[in-house]
Protein backbone atom coordinates (compact mmCIF):
# COMPACT_ATOMS: atom_id res chain seq x y z
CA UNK A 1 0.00 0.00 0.00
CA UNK A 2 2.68 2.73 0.72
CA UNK A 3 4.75 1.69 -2.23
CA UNK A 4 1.99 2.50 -4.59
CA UNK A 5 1.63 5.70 -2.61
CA UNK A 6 5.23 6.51 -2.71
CA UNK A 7 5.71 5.85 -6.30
CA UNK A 8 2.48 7.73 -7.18
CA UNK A 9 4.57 10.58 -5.30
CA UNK A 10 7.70 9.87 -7.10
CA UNK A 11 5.85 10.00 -10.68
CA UNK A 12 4.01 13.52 -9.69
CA UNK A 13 7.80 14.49 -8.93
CA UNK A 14 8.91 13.55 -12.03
CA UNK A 15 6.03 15.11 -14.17
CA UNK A 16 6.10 18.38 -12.69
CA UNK A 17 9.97 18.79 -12.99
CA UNK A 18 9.61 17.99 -17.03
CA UNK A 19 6.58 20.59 -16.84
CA UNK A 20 8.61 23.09 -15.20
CA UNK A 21 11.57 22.69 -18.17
CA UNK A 22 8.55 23.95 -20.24
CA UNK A 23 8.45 27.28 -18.63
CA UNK A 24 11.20 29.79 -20.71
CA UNK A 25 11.53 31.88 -17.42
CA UNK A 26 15.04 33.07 -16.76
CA UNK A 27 16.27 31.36 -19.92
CA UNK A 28 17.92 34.49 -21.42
CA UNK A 29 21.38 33.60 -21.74
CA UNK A 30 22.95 36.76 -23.48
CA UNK A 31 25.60 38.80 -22.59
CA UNK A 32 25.42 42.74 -23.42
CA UNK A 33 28.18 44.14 -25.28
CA UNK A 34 31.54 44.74 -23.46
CA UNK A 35 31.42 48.72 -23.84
CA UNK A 36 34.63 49.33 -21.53
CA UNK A 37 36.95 47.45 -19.36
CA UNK A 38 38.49 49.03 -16.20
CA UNK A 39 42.21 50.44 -15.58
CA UNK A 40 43.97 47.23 -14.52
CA UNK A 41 46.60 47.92 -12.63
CA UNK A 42 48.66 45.35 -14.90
CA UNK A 43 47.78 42.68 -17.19
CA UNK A 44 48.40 39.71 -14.61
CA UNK A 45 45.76 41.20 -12.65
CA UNK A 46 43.47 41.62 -15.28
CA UNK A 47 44.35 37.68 -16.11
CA UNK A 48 43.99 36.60 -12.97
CA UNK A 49 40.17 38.13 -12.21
CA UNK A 50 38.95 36.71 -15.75
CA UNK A 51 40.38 33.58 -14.57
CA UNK A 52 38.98 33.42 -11.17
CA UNK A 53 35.77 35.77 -11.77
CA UNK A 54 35.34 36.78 -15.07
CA UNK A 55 33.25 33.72 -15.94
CA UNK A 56 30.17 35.00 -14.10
CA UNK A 57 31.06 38.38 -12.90
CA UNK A 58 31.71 40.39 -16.60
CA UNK A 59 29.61 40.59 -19.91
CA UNK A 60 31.47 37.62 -20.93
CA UNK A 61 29.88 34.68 -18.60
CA UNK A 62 30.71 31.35 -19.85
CA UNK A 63 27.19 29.49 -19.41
CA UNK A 64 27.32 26.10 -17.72
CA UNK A 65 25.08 23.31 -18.89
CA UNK A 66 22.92 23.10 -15.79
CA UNK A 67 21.73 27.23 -16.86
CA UNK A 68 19.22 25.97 -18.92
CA UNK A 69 17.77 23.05 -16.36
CA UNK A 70 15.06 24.32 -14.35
CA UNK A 71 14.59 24.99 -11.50
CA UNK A 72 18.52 26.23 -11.36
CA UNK A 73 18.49 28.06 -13.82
């Protein structure tokens, strides 16, 4: 008896996450145009915060795979 409940429960689960895929919401993946870049001190530092950083924190992110899975995108 609970194992048809819990599987019933496991099969809502699974619906609802393909629904959710379904939903374009925060599926906007482009990055603005790089319009200016600021005074590095030197070009090691500027290599070493697009290394560390620059992935995410710059108009050039590097989108990972999971971006597009919901819900963490």
């Amino acid at each position: 008896m609970w194992k048809k409940w819990i599987g019933l429960g496991l099969l809502g689960l699974v619906v609802v996450f393909v629904l959710i895929q379904l939903v374009p919401y925060g599926r906007d993946h482009s990055n603005p145009p790089v319009v200016q870049e600021p005074a590095w001190d030197s070009p090691e530092t500027r290599a070493m915060v697009m290394g560390a950083c620059g992935d995410c924190h710059s108009n050039q992110v590097v989108w990972p795979f999971y971006s597009n899975i919901a819900p963490i995108s």
